[in-house]
PDB file of N, CA and C in Angstrom:
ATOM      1  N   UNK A   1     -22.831   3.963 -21.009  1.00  0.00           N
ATOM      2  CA  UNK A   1     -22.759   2.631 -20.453  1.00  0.00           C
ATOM      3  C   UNK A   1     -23.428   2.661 -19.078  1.00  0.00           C
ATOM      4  N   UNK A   2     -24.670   1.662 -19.046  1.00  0.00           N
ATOM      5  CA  UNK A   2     -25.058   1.683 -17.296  1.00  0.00           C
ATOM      6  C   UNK A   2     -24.366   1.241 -16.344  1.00  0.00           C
ATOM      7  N   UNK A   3     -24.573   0.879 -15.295  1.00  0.00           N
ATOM      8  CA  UNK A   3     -24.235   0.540 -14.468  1.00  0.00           C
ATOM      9  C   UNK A   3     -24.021  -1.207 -14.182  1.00  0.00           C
ATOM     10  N   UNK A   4     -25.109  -1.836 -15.056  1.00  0.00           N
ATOM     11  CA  UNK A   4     -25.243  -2.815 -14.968  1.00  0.00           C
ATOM     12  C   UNK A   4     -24.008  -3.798 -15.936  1.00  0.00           C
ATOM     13  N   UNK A   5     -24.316  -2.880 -17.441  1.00  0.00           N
ATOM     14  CA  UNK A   5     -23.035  -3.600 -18.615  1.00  0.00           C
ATOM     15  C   UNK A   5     -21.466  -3.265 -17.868  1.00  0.00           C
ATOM     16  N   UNK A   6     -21.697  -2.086 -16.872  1.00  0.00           N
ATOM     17  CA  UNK A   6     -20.138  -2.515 -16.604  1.00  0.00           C
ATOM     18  C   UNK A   6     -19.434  -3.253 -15.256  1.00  0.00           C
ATOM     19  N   UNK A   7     -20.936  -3.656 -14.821  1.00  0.00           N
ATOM     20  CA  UNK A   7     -20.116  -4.494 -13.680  1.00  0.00           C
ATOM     21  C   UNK A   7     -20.103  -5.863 -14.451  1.00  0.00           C
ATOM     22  N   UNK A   8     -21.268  -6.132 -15.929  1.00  0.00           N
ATOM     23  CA  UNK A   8     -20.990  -7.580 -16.294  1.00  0.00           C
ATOM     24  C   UNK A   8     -19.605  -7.859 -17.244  1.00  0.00           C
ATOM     25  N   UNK A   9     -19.239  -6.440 -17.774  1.00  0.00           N
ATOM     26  CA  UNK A   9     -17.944  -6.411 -18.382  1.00  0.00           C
ATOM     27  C   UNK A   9     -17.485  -6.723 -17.342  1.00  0.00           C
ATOM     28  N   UNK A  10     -17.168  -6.004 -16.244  1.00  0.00           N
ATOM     29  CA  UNK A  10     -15.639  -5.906 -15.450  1.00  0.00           C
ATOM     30  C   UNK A  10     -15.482  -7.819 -14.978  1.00  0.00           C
ATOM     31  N   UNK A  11     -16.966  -8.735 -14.567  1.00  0.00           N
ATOM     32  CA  UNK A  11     -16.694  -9.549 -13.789  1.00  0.00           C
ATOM     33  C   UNK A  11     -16.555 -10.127 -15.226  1.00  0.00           C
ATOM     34  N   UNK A  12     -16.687 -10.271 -16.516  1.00  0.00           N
ATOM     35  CA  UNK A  12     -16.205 -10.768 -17.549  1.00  0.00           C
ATOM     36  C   UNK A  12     -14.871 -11.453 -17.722  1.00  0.00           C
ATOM     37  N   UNK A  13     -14.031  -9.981 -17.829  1.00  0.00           N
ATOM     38  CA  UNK A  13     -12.836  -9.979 -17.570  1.00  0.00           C
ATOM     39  C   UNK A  13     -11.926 -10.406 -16.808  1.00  0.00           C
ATOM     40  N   UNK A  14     -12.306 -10.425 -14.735  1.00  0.00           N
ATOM     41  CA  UNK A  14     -12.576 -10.866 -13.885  1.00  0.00           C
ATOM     42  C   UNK A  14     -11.966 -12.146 -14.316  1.00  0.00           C
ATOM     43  N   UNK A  15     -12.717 -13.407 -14.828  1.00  0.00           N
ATOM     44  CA  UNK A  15     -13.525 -14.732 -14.735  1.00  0.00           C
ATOM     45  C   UNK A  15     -12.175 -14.962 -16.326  1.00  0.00           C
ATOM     46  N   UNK A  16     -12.537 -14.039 -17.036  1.00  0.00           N
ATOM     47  CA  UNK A  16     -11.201 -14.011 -18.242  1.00  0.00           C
ATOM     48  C   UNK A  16      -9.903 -14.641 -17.898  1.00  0.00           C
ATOM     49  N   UNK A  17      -9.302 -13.632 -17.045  1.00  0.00           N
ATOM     50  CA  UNK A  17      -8.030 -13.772 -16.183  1.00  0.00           C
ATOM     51  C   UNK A  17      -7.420 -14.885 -15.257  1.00  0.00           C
ATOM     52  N   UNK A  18      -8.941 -14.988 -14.011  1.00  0.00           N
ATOM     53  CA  UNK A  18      -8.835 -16.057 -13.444  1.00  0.00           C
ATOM     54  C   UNK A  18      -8.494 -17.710 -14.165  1.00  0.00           C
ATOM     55  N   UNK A  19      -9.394 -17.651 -15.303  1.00  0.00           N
ATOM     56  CA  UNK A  19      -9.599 -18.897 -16.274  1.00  0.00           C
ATOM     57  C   UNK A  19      -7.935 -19.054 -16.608  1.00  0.00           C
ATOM     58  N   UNK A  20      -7.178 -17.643 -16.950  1.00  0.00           N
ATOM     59  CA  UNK A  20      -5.853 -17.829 -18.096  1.00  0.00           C
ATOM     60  C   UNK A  20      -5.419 -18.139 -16.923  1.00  0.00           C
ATOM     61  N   UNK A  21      -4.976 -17.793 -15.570  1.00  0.00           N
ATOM     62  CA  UNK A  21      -4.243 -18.109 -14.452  1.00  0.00           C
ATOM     63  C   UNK A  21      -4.351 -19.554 -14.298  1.00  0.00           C
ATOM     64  N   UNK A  22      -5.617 -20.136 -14.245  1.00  0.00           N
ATOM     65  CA  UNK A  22      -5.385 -21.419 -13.774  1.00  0.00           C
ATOM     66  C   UNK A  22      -5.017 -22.683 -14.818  1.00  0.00           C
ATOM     67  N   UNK A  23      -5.757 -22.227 -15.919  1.00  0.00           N
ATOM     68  CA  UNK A  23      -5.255 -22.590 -17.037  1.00  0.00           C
ATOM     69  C   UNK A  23      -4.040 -22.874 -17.608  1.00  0.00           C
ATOM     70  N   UNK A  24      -3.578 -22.198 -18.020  1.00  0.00           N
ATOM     71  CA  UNK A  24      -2.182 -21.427 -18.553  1.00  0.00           C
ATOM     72  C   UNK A  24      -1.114 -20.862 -17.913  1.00  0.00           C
ATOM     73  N   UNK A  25      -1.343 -20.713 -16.850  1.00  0.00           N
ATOM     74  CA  UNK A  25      -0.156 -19.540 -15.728  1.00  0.00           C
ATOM     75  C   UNK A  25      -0.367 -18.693 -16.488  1.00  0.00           C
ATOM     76  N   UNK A  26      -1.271 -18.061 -16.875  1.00  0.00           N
ATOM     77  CA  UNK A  26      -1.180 -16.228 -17.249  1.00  0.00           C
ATOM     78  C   UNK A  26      -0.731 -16.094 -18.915  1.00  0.00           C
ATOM     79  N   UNK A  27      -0.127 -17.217 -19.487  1.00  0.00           N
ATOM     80  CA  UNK A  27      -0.016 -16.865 -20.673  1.00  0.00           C
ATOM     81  C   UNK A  27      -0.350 -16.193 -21.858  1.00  0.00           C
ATOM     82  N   UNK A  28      -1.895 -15.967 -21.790  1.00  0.00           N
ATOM     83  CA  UNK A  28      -2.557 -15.929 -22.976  1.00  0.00           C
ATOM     84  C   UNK A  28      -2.310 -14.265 -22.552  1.00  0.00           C
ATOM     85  N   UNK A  29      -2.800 -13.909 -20.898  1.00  0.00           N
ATOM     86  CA  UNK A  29      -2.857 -12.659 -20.916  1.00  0.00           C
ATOM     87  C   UNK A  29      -1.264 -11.798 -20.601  1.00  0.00           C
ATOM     88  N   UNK A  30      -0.638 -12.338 -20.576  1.00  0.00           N
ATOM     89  CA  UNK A  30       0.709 -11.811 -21.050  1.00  0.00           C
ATOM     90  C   UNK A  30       1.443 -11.615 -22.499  1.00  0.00           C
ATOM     91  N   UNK A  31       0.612 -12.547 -23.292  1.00  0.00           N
ATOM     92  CA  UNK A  31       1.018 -12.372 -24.798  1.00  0.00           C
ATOM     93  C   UNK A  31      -0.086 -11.112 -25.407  1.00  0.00           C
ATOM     94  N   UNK A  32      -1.257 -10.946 -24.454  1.00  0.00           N
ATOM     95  CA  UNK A  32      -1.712 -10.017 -25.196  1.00  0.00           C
ATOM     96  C   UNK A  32      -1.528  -8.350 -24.292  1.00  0.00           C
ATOM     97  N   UNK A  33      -0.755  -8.862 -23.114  1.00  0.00           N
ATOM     98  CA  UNK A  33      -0.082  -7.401 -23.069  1.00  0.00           C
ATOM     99  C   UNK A  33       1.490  -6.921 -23.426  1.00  0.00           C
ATOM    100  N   UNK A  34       1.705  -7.929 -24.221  1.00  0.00           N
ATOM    101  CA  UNK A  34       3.194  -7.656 -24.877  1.00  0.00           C
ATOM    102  C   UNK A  34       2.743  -6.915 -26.225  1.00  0.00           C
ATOM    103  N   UNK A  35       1.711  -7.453 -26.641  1.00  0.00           N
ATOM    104  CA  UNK A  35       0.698  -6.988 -27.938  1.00  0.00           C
ATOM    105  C   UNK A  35       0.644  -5.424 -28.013  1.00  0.00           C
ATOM    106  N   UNK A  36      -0.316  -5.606 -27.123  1.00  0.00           N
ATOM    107  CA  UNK A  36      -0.386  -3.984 -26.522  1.00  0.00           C
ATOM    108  C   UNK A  36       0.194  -3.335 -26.561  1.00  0.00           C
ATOM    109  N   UNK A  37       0.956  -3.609 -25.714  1.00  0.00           N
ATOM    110  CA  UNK A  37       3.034  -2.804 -25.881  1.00  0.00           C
ATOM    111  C   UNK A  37       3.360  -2.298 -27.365  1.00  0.00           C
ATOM    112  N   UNK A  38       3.648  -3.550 -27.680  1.00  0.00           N
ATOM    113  CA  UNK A  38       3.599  -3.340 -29.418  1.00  0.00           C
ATOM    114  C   UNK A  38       2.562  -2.382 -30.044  1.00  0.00           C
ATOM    115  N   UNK A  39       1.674  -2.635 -29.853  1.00  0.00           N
ATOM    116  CA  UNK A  39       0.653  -1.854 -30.626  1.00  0.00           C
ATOM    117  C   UNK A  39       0.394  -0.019 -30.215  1.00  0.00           C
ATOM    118  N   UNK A  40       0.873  -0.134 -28.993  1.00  0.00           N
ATOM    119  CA  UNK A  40       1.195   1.556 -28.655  1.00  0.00           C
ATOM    120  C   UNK A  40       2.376   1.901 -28.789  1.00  0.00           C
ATOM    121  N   UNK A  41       2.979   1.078 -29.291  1.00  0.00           N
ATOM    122  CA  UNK A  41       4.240   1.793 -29.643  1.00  0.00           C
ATOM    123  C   UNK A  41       3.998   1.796 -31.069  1.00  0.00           C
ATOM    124  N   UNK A  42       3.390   1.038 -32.039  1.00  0.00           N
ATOM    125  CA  UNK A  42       3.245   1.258 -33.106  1.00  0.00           C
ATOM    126  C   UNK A  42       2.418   2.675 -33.365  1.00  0.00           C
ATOM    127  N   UNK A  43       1.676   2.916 -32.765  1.00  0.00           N
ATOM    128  CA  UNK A  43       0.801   4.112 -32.985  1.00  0.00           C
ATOM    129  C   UNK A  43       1.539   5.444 -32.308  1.00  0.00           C
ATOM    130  N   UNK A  44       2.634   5.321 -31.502  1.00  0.00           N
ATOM    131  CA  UNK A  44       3.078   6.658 -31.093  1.00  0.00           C
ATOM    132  C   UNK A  44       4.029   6.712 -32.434  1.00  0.00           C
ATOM    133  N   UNK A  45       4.532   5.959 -32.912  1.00  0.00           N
ATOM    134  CA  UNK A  45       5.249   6.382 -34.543  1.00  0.00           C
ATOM    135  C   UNK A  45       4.642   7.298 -34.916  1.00  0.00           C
ATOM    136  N   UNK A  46       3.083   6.863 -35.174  1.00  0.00           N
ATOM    137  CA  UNK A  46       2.133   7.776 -36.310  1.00  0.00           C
ATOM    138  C   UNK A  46       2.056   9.142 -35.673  1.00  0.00           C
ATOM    139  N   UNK A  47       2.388   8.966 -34.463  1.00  0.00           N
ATOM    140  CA  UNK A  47       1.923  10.451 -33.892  1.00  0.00           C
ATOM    141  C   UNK A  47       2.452  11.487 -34.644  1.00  0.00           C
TER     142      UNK A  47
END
């Protein structure tokens, strides 16, 4: 990955967040780190 794709990822994400904050109060990105949660805990089972 250069240098360039990851500063346009990071301000992606960035601009992602900001949007759900003003938007939503954070919702969208709190349901998808409850997800997450879930989903690593689903995979430490398999371990």
């Amino acid at each position: 990955m250069t240098n360039q794709i990851a500063v346009v990822l990071g301000a992606l994400i960035l601009a992602f967040l900001g949007i759900d904050l003003l938007t939503q109060d954070g919702r969208l990105t709190l349901m998808l780190a409850r997800h997450l949660a879930d989903f690593i805990e689903y995979l430490s089972f398999w371990r």
